[in-house]
C-alpha atoms as a PDB file:
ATOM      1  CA  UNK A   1      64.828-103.049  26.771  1.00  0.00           C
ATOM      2  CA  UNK A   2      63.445 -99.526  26.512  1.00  0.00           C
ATOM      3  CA  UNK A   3      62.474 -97.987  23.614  1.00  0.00           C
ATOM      4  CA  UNK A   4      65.080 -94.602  22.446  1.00  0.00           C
ATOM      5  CA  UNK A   5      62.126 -92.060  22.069  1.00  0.00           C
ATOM      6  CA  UNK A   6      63.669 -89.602  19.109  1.00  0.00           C
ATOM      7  CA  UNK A   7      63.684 -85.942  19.611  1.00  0.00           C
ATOM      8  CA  UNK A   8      61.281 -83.337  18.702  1.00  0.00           C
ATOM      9  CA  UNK A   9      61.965 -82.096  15.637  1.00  0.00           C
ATOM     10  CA  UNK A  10      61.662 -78.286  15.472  1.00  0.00           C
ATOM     11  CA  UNK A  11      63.187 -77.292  12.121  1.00  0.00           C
ATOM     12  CA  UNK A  12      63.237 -79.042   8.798  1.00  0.00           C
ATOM     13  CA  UNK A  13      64.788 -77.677   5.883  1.00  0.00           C
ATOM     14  CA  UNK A  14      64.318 -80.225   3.084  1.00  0.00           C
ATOM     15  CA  UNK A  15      66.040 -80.391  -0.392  1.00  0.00           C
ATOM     16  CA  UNK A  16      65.485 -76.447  -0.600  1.00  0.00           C
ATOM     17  CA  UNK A  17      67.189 -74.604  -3.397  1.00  0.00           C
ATOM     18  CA  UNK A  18      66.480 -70.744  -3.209  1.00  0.00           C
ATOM     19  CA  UNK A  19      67.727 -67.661  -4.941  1.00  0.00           C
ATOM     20  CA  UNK A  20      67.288 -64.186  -5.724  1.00  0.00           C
ATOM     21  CA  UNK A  21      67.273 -63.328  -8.673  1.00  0.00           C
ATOM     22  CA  UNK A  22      65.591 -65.575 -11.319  1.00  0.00           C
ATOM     23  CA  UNK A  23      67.928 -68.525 -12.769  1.00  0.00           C
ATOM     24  CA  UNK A  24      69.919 -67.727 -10.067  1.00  0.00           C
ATOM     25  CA  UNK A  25      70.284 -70.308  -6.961  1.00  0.00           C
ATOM     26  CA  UNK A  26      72.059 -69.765  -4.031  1.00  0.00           C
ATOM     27  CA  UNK A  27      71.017 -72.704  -2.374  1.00  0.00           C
ATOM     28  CA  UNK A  28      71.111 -76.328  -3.971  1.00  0.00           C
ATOM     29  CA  UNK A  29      68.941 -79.036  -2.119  1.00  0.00           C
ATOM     30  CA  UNK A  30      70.323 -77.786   1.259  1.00  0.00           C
ATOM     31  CA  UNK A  31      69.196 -80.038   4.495  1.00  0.00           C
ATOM     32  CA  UNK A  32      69.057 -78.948   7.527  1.00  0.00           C
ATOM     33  CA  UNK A  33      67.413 -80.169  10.671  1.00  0.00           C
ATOM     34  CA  UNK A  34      67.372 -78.633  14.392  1.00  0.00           C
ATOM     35  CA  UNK A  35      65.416 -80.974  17.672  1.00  0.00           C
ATOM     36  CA  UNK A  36      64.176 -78.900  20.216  1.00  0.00           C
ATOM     37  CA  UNK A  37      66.610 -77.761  22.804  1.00  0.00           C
ATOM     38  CA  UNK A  38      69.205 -77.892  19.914  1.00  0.00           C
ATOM     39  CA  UNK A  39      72.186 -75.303  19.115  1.00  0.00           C
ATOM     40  CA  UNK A  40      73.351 -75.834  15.064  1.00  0.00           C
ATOM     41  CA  UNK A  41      75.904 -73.997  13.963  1.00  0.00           C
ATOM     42  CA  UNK A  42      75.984 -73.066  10.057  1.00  0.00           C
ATOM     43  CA  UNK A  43      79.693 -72.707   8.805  1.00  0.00           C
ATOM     44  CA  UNK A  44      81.278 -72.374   5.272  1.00  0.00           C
ATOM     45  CA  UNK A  45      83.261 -70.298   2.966  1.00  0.00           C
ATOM     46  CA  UNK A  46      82.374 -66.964   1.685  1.00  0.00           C
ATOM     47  CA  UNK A  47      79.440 -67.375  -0.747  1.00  0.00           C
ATOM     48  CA  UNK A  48      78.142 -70.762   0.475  1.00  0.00           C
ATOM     49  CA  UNK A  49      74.828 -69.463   1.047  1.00  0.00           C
ATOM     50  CA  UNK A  50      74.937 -69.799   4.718  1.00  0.00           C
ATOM     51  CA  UNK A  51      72.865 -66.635   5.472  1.00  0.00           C
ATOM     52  CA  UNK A  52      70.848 -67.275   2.302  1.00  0.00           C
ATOM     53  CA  UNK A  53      69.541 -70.112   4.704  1.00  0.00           C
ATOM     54  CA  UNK A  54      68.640 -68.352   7.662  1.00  0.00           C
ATOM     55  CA  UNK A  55      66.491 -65.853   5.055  1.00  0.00           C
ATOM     56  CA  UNK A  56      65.263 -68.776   3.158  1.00  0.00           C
ATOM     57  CA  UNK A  57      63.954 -69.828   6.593  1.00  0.00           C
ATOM     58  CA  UNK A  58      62.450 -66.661   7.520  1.00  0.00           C
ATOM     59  CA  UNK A  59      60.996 -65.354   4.131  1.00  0.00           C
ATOM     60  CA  UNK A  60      63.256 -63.338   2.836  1.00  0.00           C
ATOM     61  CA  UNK A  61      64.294 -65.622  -0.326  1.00  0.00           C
ATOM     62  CA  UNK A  62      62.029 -67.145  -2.470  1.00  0.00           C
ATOM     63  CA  UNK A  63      62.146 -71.321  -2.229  1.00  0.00           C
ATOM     64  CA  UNK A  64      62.010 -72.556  -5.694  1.00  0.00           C
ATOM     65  CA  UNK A  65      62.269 -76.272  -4.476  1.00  0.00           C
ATOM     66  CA  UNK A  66      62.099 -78.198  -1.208  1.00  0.00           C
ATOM     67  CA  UNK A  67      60.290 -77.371   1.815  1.00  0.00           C
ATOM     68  CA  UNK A  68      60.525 -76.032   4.877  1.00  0.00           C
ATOM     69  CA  UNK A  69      58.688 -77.121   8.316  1.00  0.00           C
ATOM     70  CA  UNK A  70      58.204 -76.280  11.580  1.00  0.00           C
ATOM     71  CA  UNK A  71      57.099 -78.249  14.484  1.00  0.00           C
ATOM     72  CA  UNK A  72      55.802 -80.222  11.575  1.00  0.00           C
ATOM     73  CA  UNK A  73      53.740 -77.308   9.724  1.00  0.00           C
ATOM     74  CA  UNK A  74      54.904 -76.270   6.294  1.00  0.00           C
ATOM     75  CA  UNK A  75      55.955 -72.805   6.561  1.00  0.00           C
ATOM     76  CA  UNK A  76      58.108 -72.467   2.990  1.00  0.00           C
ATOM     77  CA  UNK A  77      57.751 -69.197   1.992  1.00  0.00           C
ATOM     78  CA  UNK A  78      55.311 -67.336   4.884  1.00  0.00           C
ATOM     79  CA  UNK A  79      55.743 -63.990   5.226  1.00  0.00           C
ATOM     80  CA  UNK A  80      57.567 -62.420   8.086  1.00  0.00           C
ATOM     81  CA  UNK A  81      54.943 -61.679  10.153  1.00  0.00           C
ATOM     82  CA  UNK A  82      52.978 -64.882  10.076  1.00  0.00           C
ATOM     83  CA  UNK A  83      56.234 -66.499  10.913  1.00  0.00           C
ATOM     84  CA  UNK A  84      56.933 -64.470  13.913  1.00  0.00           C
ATOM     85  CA  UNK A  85      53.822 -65.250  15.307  1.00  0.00           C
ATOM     86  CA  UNK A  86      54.573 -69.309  14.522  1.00  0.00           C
ATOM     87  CA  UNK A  87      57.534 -69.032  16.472  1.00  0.00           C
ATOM     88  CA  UNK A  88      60.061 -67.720  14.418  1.00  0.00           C
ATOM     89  CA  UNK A  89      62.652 -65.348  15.426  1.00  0.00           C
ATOM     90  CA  UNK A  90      65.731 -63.716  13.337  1.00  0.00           C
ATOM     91  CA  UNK A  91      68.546 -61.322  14.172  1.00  0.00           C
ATOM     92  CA  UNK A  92      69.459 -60.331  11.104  1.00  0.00           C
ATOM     93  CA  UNK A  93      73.464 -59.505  11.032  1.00  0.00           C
ATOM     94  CA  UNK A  94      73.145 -55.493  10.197  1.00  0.00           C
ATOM     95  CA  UNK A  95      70.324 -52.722  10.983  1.00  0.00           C
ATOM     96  CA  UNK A  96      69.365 -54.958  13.615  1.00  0.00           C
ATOM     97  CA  UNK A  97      68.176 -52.327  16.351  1.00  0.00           C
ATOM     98  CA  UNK A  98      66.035 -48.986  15.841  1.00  0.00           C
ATOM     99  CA  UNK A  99      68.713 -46.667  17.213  1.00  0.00           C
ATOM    100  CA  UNK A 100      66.370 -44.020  17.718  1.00  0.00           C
ATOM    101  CA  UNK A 101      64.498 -45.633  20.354  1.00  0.00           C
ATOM    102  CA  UNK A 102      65.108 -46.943  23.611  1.00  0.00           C
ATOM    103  CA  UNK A 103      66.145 -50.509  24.397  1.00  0.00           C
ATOM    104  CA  UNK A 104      62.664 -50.668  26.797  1.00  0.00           C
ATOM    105  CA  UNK A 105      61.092 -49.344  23.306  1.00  0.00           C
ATOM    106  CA  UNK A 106      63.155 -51.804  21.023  1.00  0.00           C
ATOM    107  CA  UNK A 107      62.269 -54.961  23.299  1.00  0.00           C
ATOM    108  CA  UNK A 108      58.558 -53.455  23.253  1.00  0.00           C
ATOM    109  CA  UNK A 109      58.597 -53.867  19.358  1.00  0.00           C
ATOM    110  CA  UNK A 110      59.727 -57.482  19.665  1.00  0.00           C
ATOM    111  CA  UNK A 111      56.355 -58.090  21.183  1.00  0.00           C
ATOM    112  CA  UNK A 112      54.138 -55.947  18.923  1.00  0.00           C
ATOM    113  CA  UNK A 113      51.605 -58.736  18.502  1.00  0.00           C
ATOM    114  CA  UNK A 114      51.243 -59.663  22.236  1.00  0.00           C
ATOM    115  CA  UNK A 115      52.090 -56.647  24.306  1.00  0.00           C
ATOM    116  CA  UNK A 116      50.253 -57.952  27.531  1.00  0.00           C
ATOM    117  CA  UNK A 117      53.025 -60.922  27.701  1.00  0.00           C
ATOM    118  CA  UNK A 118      55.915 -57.649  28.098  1.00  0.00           C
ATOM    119  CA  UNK A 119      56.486 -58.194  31.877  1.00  0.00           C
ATOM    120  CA  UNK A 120      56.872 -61.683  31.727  1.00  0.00           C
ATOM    121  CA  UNK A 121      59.066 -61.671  29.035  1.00  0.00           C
ATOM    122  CA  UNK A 122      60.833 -58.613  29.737  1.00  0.00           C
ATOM    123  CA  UNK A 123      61.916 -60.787  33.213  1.00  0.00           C
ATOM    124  CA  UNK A 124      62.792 -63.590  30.336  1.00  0.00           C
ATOM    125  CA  UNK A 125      65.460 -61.627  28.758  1.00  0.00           C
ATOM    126  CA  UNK A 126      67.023 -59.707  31.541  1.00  0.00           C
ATOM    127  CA  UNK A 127      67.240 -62.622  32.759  1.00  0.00           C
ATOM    128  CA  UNK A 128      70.196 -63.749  29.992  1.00  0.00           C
ATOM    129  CA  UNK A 129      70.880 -60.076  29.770  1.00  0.00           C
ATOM    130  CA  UNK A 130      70.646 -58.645  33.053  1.00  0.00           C
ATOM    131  CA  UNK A 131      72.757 -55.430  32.044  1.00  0.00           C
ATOM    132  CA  UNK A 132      69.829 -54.544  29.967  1.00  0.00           C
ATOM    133  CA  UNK A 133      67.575 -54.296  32.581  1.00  0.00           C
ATOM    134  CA  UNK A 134      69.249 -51.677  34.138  1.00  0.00           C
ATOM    135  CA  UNK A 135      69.552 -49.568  30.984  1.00  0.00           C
ATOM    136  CA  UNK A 136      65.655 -49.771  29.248  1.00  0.00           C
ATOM    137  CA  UNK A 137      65.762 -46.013  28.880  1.00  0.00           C
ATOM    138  CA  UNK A 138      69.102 -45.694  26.686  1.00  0.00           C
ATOM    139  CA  UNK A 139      69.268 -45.204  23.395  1.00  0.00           C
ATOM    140  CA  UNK A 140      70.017 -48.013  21.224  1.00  0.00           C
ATOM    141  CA  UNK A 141      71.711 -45.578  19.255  1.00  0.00           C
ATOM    142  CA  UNK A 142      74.157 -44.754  21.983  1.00  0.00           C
ATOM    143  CA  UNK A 143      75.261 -48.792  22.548  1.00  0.00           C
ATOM    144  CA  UNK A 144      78.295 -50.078  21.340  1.00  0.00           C
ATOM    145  CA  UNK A 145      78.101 -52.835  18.890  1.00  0.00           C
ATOM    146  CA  UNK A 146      78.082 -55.859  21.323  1.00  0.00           C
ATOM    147  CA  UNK A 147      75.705 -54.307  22.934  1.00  0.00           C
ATOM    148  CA  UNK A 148      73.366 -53.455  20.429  1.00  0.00           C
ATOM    149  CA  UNK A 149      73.529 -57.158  19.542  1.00  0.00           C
ATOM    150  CA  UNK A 150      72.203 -57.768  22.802  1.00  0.00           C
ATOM    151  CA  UNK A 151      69.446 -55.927  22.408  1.00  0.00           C
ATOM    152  CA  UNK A 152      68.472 -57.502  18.897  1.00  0.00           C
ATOM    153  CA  UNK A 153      68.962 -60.938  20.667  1.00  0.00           C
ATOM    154  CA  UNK A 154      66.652 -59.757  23.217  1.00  0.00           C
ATOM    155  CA  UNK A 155      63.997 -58.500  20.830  1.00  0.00           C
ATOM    156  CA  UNK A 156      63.716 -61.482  19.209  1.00  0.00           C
ATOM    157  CA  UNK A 157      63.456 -63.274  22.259  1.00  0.00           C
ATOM    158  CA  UNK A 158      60.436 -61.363  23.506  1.00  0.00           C
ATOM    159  CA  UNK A 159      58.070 -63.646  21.358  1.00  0.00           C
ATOM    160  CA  UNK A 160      58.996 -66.903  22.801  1.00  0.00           C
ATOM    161  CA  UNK A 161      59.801 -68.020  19.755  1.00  0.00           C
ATOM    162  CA  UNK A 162      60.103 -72.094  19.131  1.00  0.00           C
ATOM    163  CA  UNK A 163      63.640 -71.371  17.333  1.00  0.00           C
ATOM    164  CA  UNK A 164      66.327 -68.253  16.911  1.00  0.00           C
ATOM    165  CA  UNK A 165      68.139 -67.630  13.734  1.00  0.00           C
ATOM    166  CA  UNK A 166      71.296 -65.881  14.515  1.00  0.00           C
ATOM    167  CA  UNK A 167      73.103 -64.712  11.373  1.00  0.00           C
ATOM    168  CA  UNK A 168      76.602 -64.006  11.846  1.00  0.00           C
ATOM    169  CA  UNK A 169      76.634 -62.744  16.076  1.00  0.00           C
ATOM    170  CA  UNK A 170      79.912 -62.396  16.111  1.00  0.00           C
ATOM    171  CA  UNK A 171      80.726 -60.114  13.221  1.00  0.00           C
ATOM    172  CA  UNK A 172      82.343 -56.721  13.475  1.00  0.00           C
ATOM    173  CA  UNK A 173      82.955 -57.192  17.182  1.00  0.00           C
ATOM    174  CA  UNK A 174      86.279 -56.690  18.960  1.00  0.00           C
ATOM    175  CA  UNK A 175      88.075 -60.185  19.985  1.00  0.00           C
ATOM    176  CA  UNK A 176      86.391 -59.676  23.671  1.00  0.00           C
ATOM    177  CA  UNK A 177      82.989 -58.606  22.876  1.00  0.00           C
ATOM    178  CA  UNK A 178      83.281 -61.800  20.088  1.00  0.00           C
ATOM    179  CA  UNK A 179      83.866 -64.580  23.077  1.00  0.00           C
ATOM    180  CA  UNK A 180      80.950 -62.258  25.126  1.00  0.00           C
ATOM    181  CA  UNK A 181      78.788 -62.745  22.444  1.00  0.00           C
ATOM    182  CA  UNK A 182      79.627 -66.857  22.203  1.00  0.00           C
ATOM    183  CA  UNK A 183      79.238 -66.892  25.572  1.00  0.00           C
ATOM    184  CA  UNK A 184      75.452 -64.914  25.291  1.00  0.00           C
ATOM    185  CA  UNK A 185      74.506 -67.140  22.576  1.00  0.00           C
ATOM    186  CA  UNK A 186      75.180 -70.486  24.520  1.00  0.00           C
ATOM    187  CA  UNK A 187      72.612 -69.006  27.381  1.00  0.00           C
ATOM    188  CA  UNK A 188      69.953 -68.837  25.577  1.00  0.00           C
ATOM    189  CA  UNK A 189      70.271 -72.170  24.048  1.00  0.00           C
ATOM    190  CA  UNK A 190      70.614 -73.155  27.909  1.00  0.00           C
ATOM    191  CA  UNK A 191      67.699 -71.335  28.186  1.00  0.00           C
ATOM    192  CA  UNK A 192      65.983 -73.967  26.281  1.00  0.00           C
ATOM    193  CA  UNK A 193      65.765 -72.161  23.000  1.00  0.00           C
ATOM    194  CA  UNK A 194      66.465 -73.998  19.844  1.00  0.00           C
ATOM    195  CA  UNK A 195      68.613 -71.661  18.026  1.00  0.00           C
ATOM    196  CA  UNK A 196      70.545 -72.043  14.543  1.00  0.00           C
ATOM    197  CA  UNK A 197      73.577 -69.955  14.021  1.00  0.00           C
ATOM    198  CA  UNK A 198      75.256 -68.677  10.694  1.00  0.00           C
ATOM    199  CA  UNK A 199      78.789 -67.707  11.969  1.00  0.00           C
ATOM    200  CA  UNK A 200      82.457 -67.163   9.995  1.00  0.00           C
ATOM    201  CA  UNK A 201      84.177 -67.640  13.392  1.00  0.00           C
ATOM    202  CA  UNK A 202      84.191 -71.283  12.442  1.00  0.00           C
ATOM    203  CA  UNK A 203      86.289 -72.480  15.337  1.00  0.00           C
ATOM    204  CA  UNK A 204      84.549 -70.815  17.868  1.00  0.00           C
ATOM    205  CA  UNK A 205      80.946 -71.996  16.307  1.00  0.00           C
ATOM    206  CA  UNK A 206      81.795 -75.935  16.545  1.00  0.00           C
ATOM    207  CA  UNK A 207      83.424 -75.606  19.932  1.00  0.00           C
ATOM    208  CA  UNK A 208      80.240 -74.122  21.422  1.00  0.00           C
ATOM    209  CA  UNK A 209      77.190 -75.989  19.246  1.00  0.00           C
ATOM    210  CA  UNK A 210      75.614 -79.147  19.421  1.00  0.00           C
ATOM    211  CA  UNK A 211      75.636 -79.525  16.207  1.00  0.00           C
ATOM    212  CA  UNK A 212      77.262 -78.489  12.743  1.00  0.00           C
ATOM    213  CA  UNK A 213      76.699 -77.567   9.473  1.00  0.00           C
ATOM    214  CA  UNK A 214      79.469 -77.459   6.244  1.00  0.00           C
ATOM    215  CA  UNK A 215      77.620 -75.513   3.267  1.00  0.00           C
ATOM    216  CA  UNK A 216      79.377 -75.108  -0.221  1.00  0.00           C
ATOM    217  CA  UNK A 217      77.957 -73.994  -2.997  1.00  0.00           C
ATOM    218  CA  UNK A 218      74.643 -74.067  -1.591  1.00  0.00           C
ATOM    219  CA  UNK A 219      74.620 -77.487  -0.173  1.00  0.00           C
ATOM    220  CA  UNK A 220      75.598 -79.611   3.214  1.00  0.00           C
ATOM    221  CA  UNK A 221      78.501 -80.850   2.236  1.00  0.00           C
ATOM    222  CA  UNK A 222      79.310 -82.126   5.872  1.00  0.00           C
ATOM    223  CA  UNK A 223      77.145 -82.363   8.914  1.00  0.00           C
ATOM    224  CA  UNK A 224      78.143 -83.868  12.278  1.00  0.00           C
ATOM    225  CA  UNK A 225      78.631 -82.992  16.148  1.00  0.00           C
ATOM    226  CA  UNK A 226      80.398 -79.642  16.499  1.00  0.00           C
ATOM    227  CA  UNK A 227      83.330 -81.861  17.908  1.00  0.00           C
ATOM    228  CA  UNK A 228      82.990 -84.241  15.051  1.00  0.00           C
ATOM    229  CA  UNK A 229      83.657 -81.132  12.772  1.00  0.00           C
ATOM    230  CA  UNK A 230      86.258 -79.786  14.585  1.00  0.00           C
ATOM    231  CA  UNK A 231      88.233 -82.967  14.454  1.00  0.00           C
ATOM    232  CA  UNK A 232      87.551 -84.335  10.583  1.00  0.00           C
ATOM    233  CA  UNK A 233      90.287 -83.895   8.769  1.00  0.00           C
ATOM    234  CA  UNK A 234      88.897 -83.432   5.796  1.00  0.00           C
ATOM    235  CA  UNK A 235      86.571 -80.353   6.982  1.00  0.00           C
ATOM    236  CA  UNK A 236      89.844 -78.819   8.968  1.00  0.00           C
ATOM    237  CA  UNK A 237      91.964 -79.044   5.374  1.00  0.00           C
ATOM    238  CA  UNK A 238      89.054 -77.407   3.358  1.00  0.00           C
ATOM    239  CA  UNK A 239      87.153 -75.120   5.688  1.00  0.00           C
ATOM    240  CA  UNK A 240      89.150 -74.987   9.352  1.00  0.00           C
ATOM    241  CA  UNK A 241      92.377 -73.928   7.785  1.00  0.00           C
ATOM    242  CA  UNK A 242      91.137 -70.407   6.850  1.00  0.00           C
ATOM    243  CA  UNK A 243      87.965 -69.693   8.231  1.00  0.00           C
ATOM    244  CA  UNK A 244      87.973 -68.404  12.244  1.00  0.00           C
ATOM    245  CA  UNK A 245      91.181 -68.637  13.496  1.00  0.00           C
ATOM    246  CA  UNK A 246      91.484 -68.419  16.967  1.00  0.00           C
ATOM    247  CA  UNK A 247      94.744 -68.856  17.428  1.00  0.00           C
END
């Protein structure tokens, strides 16, 4: 009989509650874990604290409780740059390009802190995003919206990192460039980088991820296989009913 050898845990988000402002939580005890290779999707209702996860992860929000690891190492409350160069990447959902500069420039900024890797990871990314390749010297400015969320992708990319937080892809794009951008996330997953996604297109999120998250009121209140999700009844009558229809 041969042994099941578990997966490599990548992220672990344990019993974290997190907030802004003081007295204030946003998130109560969430869990979260993410193997290696892994797509999670992060759905809920407005409010839930779904992004306040992804910042919680990266920083951004101070963890009054819990802890959060990576590849084993406790990384609760590093700053931005020290994750980055643990393997850490984040697209945040707004301001997510410097529209000033070129993409070449913008995907030369994702790799600030090791510039001599650029031409191996620039083939890395064009590789997902081969459009890009033949467009370093436009503005970022100049890009539509799906676009410019390839380039952010991209950028964050550029490090290698052991895991991409992707907080809310989808939003503000037309119908089309939505599906392009399910489509764009699921390749870099395929890629083989674990990646956890905040997205309101619930539907669309479960159908595509390994993996789901239900957060209310700052907590998991269900976690299961994106199919799993997509069939409960229970998470369809609460959460499915109004949050990304597809139809």
């Amino acid at each position: 009989m041969t042994a099941t050898i578990a997966p490599e845990v990548v992220v672990q988000v344990e019993n974290v509650t997190a907030g802004y402002l003081p007295g204030v939580n946003i998130l109560n005890s969430a869990n979260l874990t993410a193997a290696k290779g892994e797509l999670i999707g992060i759905i809920g209702p407005n409010g839930a604290g779904k992004s306040t996860l992804l910042k919680a992860i990266f920083g951004q929000v101070k963890v009054r409780e819990g802890s959060i690891r990576l590849n084993g190492d406790d990384i609760t409350g590093l700053k931005a740059d020290k994750l980055v160069a643990r393997g850490v990447g984040f697209v945040p959902q707004t301001n997510n390009v410097f529209q000033s500069l070129t993409i070449e420039e913008n995907l030369q900024m994702g790799l600030f802190q090791k510039p001599k890797a650029y031409a191996e990871r620039l083939e890395f990314v064009t590789g997902i995003f081969a459009e890009l390749g033949k467009r370093l010297k436009q503005r970022a400015g100049s890009l539509s919206g799906g676009e410019r969320q390839m380039v952010a992708m991209s950028r964050a990319l550029m490090m290698d990192p052991a895991v991409l937080l992707l907080d809310e892809p989808s939003a503000g794009l037309s119908p089309v460039r939505q599906d392009d951008a399910f489509i764009r996330v699921s390749d870099i997953n395929k890629a083989g980088v674990t990646t956890i996604m905040v997205e309101q297109n619930a539907r669309r999120c479960l159908q595509i991820c390994d993996r789901g998250y239900v957060l209310d009121q700052g907590t998991d209140a269900y976690t299961g296989t994106g199919r799993e999700l997509l069939n409960d009844d229970k998470v369809i009558g609460l959460y499915l009913g109004t949050l990304g229809q597809d139809d």
